[in-house]
N, C-alpha and C. Protein backbone atom coordinates (compact mmCIF):
# COMPACT_ATOMS: atom_id res chain seq x y z
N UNK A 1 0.84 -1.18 0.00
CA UNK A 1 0.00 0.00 0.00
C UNK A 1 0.89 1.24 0.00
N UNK A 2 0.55 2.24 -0.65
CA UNK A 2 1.45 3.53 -0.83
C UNK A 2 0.72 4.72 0.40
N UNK A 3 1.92 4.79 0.80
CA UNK A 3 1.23 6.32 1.65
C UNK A 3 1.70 7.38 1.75
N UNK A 4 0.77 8.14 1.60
CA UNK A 4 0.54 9.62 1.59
C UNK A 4 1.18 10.54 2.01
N UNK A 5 1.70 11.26 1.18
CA UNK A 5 2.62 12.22 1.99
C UNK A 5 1.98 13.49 2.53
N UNK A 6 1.71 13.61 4.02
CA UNK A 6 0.93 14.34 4.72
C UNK A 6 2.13 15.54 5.33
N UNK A 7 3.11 15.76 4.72
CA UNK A 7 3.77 16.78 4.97
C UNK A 7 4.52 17.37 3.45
N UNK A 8 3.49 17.81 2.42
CA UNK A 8 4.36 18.03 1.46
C UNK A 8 5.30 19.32 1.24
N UNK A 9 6.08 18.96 0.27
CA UNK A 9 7.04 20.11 0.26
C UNK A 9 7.26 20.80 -1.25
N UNK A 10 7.80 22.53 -1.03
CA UNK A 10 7.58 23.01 -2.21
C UNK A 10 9.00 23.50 -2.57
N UNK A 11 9.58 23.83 -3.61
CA UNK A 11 10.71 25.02 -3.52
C UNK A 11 9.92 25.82 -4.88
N UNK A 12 10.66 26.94 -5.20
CA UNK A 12 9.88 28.18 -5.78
C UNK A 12 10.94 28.02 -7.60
N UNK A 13 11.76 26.75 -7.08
CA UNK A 13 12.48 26.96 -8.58
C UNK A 13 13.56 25.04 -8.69
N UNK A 14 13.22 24.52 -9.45
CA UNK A 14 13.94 23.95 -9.93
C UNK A 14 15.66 23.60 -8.55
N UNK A 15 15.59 22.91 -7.98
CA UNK A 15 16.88 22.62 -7.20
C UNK A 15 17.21 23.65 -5.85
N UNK A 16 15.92 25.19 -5.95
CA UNK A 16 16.17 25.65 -4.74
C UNK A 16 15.48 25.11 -3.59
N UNK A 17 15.38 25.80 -2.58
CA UNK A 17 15.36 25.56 -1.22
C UNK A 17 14.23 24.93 -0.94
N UNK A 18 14.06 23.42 -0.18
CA UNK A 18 12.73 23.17 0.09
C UNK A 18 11.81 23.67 1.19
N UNK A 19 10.96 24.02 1.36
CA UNK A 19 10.09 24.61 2.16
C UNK A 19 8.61 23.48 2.37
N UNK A 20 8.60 23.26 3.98
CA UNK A 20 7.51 22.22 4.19
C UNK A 20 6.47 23.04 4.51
N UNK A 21 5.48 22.00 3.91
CA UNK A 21 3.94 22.79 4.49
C UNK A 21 3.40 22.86 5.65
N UNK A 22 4.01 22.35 5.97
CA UNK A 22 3.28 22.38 7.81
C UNK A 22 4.29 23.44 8.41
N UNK A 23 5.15 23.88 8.48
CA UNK A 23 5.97 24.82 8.64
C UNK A 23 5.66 26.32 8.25
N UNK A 24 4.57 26.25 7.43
CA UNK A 24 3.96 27.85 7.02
C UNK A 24 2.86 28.37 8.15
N UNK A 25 2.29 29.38 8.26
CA UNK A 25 1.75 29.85 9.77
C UNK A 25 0.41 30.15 8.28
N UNK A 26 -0.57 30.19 9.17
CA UNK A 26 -2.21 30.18 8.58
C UNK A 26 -2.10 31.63 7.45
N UNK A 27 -1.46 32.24 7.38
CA UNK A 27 -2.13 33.14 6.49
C UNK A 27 -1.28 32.67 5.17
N UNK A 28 0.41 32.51 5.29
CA UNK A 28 1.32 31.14 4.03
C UNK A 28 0.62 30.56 3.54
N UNK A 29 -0.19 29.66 4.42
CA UNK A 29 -0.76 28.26 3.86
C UNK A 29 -2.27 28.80 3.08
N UNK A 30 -2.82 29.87 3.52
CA UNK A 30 -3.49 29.81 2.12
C UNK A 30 -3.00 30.97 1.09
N UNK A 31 -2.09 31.18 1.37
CA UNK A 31 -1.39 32.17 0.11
C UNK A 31 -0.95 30.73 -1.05
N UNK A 32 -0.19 29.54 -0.17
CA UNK A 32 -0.30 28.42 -1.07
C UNK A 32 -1.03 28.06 -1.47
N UNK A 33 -2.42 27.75 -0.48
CA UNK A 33 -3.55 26.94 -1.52
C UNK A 33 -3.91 27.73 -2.82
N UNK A 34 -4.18 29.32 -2.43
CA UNK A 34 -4.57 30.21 -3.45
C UNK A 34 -3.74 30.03 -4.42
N UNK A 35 -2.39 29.63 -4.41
CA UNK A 35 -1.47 29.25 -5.45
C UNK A 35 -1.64 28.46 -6.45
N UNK A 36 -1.89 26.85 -5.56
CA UNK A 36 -2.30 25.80 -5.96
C UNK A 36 -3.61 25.99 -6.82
N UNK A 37 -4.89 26.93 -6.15
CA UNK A 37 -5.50 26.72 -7.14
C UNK A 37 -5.55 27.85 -8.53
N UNK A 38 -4.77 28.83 -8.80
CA UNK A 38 -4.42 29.18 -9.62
C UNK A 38 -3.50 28.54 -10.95
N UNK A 39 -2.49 27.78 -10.17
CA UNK A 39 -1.69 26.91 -10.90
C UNK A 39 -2.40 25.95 -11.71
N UNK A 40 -3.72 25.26 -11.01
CA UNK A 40 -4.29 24.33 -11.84
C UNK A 40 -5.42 25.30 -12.91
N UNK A 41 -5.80 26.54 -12.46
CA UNK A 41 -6.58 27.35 -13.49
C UNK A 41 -5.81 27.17 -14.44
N UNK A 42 -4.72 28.21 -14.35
CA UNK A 42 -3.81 28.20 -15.50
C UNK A 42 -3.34 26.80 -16.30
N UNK A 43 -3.09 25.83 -15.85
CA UNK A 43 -2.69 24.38 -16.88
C UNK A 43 -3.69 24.04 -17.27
N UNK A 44 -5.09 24.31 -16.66
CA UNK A 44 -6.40 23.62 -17.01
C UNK A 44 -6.69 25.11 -18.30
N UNK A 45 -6.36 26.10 -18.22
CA UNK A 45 -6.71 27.32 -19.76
C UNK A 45 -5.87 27.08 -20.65
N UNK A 46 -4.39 26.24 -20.03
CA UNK A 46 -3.75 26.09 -21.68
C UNK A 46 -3.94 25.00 -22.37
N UNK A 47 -4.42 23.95 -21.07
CA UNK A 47 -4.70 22.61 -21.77
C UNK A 47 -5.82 22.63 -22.85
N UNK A 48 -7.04 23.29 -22.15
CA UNK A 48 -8.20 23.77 -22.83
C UNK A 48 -7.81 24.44 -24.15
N UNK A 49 -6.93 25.45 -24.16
CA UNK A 49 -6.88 26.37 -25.36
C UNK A 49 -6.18 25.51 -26.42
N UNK A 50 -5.17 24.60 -26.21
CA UNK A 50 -4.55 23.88 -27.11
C UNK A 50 -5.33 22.61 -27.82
N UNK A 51 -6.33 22.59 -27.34
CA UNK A 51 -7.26 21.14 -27.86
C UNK A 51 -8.26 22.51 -28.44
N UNK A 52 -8.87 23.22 -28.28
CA UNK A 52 -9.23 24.62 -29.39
C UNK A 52 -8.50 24.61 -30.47
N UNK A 53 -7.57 25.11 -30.03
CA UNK A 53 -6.40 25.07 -30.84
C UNK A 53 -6.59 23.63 -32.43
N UNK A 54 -6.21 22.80 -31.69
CA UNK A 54 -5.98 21.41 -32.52
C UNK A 54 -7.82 21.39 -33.26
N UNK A 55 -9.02 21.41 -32.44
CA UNK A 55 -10.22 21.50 -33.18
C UNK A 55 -10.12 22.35 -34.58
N UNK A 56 -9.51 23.21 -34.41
CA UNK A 56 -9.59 24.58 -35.69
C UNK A 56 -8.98 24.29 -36.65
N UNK A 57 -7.60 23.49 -35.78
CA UNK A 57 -6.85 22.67 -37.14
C UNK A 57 -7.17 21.92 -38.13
N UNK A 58 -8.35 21.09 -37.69
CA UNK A 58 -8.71 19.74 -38.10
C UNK A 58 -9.79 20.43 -39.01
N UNK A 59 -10.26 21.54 -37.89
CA UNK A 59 -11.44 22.35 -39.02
C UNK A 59 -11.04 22.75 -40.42
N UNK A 60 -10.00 23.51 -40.52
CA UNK A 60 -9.67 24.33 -41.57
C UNK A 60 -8.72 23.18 -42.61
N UNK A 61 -8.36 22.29 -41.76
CA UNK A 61 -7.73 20.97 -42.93
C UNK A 61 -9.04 20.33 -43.45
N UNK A 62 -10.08 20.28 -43.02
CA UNK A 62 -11.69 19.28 -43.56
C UNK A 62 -12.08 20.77 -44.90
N UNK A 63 -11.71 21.97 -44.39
CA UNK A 63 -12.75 23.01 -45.03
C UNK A 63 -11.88 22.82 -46.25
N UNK A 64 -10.81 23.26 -46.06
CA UNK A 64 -9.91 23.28 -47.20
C UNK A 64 -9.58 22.24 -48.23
N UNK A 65 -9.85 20.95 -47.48
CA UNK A 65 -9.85 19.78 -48.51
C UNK A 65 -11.44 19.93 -49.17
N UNK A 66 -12.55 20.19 -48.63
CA UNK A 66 -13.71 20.49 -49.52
C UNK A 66 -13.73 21.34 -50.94
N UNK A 67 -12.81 22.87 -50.48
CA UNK A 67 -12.81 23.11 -51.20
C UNK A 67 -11.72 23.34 -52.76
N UNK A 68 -11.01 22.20 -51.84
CA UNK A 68 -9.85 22.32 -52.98
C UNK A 68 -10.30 20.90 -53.61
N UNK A 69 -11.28 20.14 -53.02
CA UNK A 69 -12.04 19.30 -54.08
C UNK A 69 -13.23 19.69 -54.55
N UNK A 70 -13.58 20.39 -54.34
CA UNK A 70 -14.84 21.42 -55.15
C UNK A 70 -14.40 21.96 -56.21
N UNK A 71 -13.25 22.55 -56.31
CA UNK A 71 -12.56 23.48 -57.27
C UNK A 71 -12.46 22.61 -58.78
N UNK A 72 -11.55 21.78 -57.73
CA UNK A 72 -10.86 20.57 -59.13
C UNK A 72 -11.66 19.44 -59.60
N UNK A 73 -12.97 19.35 -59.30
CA UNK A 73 -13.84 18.71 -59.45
C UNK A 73 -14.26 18.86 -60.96
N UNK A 74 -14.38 20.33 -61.07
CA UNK A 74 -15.02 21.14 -61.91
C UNK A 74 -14.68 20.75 -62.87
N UNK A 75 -15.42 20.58 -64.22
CA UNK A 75 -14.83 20.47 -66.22
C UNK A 75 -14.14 21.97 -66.16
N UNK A 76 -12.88 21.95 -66.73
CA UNK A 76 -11.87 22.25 -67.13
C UNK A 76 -12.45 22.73 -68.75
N UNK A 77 -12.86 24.20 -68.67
CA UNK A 77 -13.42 25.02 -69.66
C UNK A 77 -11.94 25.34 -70.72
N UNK A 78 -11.31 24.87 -71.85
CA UNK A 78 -10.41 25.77 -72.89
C UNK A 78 -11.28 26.80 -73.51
N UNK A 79 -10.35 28.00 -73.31
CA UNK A 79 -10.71 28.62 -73.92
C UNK A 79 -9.71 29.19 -75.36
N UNK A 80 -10.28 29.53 -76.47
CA UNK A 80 -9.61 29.20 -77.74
C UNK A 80 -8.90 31.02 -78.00
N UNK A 81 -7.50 31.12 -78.16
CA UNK A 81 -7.10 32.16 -78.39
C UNK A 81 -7.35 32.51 -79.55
């Protein structure tokens, strides 16, 4: 069984200083949570925007194959100089 780590820890960069959560005094700890839940706003608006993103793609590759087979579909009119 895996257990829980009920004392987690943060640093503010890549290899700096760790800082435990139970070690922050009540007004820290929700400057963190408020963190935490900003952090997941933000990954949850780019995740969102990039699957937008990829929909529009798929859109404008379906529109564009319509009409670049609409085009060439067409009889091929000579006209006589």
């Amino acid at each position: 069984m895996v257990e829980e780590n009920t004392n987690p820890t943060f640093s503010f960069e890549d290899g700096g200083t760790e800082y435990s959560f139970d070690d922050l005094n009540d007004e820290q700890k929700l400057s963190y949570n408020k963190l935490a839940v900003v952090e997941k706003q933000k990954n949850d608006f780019v995740a969102n925007a990039n699957f937008e993103v990829e929909k529009l793609d798929i859109l404008r590759a379906e529109y564009s194959k319509r009409l670049k087979d609409s085009i060439e579909s067409e009889p091929v009119i000579e006209v006589a100089e």
